[in-house]
N, C-alpha and C. Protein backbone atom coordinates (compact mmCIF):
# COMPACT_ATOMS: atom_id res chain seq x y z
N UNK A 1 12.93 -57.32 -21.67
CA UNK A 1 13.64 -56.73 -22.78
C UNK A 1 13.15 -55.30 -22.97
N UNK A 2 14.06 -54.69 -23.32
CA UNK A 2 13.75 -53.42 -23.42
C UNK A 2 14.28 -52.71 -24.61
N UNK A 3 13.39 -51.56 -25.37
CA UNK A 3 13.59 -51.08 -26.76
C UNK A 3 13.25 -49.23 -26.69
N UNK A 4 14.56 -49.08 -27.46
CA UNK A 4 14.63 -47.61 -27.59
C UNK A 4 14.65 -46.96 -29.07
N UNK A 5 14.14 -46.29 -29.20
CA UNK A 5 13.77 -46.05 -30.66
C UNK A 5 14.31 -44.56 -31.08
N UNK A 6 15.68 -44.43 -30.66
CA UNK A 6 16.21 -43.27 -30.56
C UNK A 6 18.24 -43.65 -31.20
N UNK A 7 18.58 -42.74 -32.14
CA UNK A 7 20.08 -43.07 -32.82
C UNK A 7 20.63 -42.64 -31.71
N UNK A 8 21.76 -43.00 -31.50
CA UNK A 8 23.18 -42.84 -30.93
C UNK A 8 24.34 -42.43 -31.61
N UNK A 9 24.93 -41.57 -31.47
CA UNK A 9 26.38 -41.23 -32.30
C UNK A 9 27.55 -40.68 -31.33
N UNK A 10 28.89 -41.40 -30.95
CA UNK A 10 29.27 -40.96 -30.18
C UNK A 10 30.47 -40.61 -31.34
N UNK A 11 31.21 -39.84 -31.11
CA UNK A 11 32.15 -39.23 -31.77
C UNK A 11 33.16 -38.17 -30.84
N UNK A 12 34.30 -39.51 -31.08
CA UNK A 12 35.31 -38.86 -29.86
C UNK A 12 36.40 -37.56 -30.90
N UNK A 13 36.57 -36.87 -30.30
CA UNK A 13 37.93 -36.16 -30.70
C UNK A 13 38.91 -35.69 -30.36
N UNK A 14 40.22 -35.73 -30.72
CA UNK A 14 41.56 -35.66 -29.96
C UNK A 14 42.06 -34.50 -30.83
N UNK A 15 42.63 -33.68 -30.05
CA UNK A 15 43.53 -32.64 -30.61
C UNK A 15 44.84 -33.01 -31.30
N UNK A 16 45.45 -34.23 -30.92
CA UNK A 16 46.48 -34.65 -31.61
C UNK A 16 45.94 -36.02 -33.14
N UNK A 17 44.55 -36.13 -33.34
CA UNK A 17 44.07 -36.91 -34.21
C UNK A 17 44.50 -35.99 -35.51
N UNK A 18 44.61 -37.04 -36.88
CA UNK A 18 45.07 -36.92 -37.99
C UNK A 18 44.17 -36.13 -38.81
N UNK A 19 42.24 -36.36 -37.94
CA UNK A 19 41.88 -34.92 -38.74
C UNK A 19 41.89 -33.51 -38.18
N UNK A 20 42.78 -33.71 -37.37
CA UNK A 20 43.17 -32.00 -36.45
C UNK A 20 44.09 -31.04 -37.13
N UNK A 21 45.04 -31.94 -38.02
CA UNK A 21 46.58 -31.76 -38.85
C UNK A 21 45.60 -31.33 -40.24
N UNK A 22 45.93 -29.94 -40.43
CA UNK A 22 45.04 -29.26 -41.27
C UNK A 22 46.79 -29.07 -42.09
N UNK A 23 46.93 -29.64 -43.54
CA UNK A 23 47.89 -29.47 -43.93
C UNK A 23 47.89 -28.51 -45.34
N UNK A 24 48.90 -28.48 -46.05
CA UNK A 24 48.38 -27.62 -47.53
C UNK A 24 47.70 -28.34 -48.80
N UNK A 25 48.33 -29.91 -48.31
CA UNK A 25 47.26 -30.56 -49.03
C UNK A 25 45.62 -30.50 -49.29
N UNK A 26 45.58 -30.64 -48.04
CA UNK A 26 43.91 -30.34 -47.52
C UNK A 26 43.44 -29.36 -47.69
N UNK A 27 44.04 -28.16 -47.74
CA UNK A 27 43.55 -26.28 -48.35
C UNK A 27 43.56 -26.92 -49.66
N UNK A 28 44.77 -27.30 -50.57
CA UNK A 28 44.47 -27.83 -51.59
C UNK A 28 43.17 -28.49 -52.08
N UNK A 29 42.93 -29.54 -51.87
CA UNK A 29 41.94 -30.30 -52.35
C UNK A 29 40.82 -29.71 -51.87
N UNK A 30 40.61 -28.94 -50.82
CA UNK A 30 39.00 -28.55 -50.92
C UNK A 30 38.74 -27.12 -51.33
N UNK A 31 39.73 -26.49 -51.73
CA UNK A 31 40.36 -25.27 -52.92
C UNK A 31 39.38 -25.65 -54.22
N UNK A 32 40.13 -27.07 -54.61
CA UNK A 32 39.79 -27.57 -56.15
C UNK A 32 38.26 -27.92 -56.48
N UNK A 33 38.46 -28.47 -55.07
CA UNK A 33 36.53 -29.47 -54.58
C UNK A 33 35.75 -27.94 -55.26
N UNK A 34 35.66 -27.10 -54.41
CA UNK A 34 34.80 -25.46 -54.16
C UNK A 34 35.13 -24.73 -55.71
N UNK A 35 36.12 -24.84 -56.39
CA UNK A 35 36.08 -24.52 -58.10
C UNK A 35 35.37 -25.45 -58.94
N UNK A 36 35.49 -26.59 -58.85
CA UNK A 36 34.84 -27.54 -59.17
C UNK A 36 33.29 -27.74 -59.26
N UNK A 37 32.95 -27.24 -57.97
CA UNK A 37 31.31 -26.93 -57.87
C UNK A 37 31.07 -25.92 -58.39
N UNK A 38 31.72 -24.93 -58.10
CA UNK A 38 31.36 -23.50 -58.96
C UNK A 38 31.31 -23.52 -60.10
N UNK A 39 32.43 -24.55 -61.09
CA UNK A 39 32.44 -24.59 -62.44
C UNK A 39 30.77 -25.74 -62.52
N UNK A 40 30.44 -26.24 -62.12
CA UNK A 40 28.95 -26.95 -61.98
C UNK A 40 28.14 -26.29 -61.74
N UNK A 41 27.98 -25.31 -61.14
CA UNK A 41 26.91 -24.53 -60.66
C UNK A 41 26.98 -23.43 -62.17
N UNK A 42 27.57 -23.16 -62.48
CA UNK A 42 27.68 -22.02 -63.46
C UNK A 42 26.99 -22.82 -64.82
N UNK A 43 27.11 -23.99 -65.34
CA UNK A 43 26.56 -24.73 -66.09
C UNK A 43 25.10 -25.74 -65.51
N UNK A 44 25.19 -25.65 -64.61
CA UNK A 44 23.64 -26.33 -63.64
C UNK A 44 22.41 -25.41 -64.48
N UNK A 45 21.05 -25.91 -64.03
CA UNK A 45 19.80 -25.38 -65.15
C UNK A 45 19.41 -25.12 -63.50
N UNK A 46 18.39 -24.20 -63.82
CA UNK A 46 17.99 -22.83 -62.44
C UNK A 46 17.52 -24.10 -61.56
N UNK A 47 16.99 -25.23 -61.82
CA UNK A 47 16.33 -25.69 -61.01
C UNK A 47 17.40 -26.54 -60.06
N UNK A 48 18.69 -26.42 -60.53
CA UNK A 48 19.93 -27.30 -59.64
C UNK A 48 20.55 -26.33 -59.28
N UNK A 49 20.42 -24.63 -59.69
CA UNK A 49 21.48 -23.81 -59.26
C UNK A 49 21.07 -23.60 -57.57
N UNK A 50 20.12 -23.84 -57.62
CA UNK A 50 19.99 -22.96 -56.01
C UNK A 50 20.79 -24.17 -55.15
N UNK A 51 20.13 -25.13 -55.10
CA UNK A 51 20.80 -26.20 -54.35
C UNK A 51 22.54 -26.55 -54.34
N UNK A 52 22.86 -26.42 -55.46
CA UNK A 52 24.10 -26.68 -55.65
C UNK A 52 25.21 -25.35 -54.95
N UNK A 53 24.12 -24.16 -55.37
CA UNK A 53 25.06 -22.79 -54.87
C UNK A 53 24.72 -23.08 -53.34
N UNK A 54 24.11 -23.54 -52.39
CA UNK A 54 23.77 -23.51 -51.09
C UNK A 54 25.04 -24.45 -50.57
N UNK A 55 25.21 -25.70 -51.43
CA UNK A 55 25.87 -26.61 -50.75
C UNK A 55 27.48 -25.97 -51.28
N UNK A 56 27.77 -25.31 -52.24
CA UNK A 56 29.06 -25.09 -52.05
C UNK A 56 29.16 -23.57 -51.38
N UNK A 57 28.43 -22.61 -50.99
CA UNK A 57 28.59 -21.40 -50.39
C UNK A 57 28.87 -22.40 -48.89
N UNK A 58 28.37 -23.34 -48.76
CA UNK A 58 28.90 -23.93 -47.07
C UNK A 58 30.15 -24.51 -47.38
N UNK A 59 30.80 -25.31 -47.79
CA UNK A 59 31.88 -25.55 -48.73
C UNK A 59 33.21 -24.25 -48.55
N UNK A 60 32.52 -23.38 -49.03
CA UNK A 60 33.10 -22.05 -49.08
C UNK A 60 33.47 -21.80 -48.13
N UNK A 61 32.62 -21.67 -46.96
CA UNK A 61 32.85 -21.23 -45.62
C UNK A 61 33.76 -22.19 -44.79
N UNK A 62 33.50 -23.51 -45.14
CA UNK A 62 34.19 -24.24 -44.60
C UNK A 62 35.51 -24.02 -44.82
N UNK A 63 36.05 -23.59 -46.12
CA UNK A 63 37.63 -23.44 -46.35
C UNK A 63 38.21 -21.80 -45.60
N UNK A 64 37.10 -21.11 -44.63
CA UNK A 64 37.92 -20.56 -44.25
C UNK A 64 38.19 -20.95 -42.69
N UNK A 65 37.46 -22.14 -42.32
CA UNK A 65 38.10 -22.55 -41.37
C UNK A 65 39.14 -23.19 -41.45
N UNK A 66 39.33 -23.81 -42.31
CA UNK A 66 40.45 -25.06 -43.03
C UNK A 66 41.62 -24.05 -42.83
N UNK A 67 41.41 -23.55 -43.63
CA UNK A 67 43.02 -22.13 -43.61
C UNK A 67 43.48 -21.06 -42.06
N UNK A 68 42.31 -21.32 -41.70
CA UNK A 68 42.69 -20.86 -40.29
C UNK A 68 43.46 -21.64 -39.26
N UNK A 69 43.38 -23.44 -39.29
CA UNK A 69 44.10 -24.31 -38.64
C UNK A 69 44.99 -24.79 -39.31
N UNK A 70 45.27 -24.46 -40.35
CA UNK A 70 46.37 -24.86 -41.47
C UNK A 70 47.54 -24.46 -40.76
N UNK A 71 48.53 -25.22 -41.01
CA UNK A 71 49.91 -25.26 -40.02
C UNK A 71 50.55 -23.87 -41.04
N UNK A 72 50.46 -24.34 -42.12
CA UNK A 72 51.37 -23.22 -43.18
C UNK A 72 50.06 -22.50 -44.00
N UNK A 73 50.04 -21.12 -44.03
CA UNK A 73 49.39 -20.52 -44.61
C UNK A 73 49.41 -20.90 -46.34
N UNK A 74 48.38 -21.34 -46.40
CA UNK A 74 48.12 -21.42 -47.81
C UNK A 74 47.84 -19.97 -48.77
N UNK A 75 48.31 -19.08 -49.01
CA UNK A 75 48.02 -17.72 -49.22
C UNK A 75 47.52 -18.19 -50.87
N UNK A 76 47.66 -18.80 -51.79
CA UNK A 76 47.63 -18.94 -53.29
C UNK A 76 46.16 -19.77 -53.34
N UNK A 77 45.57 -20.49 -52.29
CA UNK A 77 44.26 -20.76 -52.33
C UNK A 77 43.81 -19.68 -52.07
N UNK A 78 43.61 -18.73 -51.03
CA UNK A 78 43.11 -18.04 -50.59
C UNK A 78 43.01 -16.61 -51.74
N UNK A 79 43.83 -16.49 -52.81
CA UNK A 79 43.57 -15.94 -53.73
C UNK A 79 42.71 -16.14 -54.74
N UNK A 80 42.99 -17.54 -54.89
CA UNK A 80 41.92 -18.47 -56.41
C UNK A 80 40.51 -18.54 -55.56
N UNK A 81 40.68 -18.44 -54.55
CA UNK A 81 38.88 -18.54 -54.06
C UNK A 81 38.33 -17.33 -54.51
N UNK A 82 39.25 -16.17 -54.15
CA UNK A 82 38.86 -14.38 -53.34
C UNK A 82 37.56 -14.26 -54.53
N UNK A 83 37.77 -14.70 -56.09
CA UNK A 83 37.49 -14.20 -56.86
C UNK A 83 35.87 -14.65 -56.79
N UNK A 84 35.48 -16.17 -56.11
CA UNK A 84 34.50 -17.11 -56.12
C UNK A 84 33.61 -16.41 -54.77
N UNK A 85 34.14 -15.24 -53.70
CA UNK A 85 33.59 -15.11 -53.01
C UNK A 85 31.70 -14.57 -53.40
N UNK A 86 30.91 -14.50 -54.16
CA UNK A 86 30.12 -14.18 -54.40
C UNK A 86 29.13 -15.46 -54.60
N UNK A 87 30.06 -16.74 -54.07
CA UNK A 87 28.78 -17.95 -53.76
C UNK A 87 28.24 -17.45 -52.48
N UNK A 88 28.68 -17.14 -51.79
CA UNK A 88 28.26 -17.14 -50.20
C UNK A 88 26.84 -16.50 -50.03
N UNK A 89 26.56 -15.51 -51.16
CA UNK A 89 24.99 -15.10 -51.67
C UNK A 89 23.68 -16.19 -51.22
N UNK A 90 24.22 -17.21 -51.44
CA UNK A 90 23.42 -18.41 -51.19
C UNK A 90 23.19 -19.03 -49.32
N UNK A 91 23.19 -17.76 -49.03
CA UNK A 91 23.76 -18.20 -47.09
C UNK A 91 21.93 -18.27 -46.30
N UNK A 92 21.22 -17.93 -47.12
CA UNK A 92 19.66 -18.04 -46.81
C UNK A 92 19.34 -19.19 -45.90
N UNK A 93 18.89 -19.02 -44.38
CA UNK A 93 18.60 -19.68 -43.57
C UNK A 93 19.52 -20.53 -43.12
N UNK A 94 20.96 -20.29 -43.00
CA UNK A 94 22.10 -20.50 -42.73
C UNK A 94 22.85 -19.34 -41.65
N UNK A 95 22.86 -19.27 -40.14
CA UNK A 95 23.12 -18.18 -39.69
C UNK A 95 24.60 -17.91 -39.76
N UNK A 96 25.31 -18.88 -39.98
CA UNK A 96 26.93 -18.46 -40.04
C UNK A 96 26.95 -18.38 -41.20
N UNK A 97 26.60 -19.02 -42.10
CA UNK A 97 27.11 -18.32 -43.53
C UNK A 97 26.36 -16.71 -43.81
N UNK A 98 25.25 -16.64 -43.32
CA UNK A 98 25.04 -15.04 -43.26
C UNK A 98 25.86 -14.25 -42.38
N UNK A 99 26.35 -14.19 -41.81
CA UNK A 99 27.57 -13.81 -40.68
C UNK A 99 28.55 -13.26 -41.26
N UNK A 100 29.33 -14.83 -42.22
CA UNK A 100 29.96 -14.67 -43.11
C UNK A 100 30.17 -13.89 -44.21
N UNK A 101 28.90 -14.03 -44.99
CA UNK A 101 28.30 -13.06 -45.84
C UNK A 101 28.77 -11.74 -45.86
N UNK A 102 27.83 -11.25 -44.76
CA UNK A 102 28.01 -9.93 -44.37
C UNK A 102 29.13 -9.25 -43.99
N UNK A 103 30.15 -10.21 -43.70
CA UNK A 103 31.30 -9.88 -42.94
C UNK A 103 32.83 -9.90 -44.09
N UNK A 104 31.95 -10.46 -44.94
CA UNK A 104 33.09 -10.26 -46.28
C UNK A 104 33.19 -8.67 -47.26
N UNK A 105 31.56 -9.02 -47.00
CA UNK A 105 31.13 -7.80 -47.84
C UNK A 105 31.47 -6.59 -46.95
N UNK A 106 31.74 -6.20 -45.74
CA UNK A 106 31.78 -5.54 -44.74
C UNK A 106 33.31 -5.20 -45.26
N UNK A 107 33.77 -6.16 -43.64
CA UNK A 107 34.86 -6.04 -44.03
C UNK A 107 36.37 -6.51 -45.16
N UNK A 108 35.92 -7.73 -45.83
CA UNK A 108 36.76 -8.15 -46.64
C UNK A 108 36.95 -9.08 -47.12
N UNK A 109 37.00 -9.89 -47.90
CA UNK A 109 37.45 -11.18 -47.90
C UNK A 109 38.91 -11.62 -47.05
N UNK A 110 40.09 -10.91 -47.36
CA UNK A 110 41.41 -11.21 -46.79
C UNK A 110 41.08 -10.93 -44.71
N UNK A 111 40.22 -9.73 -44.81
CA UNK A 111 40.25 -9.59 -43.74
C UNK A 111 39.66 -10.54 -42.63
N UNK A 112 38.60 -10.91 -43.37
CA UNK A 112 37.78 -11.72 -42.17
C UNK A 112 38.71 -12.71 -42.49
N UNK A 113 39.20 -13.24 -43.36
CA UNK A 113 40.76 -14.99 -43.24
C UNK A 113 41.24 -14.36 -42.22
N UNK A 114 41.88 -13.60 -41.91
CA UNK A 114 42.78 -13.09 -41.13
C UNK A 114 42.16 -13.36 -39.70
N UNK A 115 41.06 -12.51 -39.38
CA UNK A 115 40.35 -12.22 -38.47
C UNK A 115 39.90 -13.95 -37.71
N UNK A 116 39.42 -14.93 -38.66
CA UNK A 116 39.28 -15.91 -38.60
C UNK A 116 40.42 -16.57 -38.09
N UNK A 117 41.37 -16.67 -38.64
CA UNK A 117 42.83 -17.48 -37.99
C UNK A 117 43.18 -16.60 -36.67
N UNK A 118 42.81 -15.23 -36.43
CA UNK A 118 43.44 -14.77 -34.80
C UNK A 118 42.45 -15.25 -33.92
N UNK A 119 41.25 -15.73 -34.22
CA UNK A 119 40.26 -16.59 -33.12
C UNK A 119 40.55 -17.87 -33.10
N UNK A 120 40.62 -18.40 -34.16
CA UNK A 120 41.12 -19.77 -34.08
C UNK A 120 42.63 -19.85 -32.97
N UNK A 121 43.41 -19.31 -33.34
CA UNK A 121 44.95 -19.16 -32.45
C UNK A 121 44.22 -18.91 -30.78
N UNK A 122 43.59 -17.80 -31.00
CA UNK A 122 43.39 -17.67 -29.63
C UNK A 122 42.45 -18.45 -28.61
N UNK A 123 41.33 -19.35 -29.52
CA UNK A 123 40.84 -20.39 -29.10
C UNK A 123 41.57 -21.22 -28.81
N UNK A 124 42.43 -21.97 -29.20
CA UNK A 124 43.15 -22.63 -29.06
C UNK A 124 44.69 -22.77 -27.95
N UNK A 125 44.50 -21.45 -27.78
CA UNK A 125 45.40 -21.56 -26.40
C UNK A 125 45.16 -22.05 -25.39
């Protein structure tokens, strides 16, 4: 008998699977999710703000991938966030959310969405 003391996770993925179909629902709800935390974080006591601003500045970032594979441009999330872009502050020892960061403050919020969905397209060819 023999024993291995090591996890396994296999995790298949298909380009035609149901979490590939990035719809407006889904910009939706993780739109609301990322206001939602922010409205928590803004009332959180210093000792929950850092943590809470870390986990939704990734959150954050995550919805601009979401909108980049989104079949229909969600343009009206992408406004109600623009204003929240100043979680991403929280990108400390996070190398893509510093990326991010910098790249908002650089070049833009609208711009890097943009910039983001012409890599995604072109990855995807």
């Amino acid at each position: 008998m023999d024993f291995m003391c090591l996890n396994f996770y296999c995790y298949r993925q298909r380009r035609d699977s149901i979490s590939h179909n990035i719809n407006e629902k889904k910009c939706k709800d993780l739109a609301m999710h990322i206001i939602k935390c922010i409205q928590l974080y803004e009332q959180a006591n210093s000792t929950c703000k850092f943590a809470l601003g870390r986990y939704t500045a990734y959150q954050f970032a995550s919805y601009f991938i979401v909108q980049a594979q989104a079949i229909k441009q969600p343009k009206k999330y992408l406004v109600q966030l623009k204003k929240y872009q100043d979680i991403l502050k929280y990108h400390k020892g996070n190398r893509k959310l510093t990326i991010l960061y910098f790249g908002v403050k650089i070049l833009g919020y609208k711009n890097v969405c943009n910039l983001i969905r012409r890599i995604y397209r072109i990855k995807m060819r």
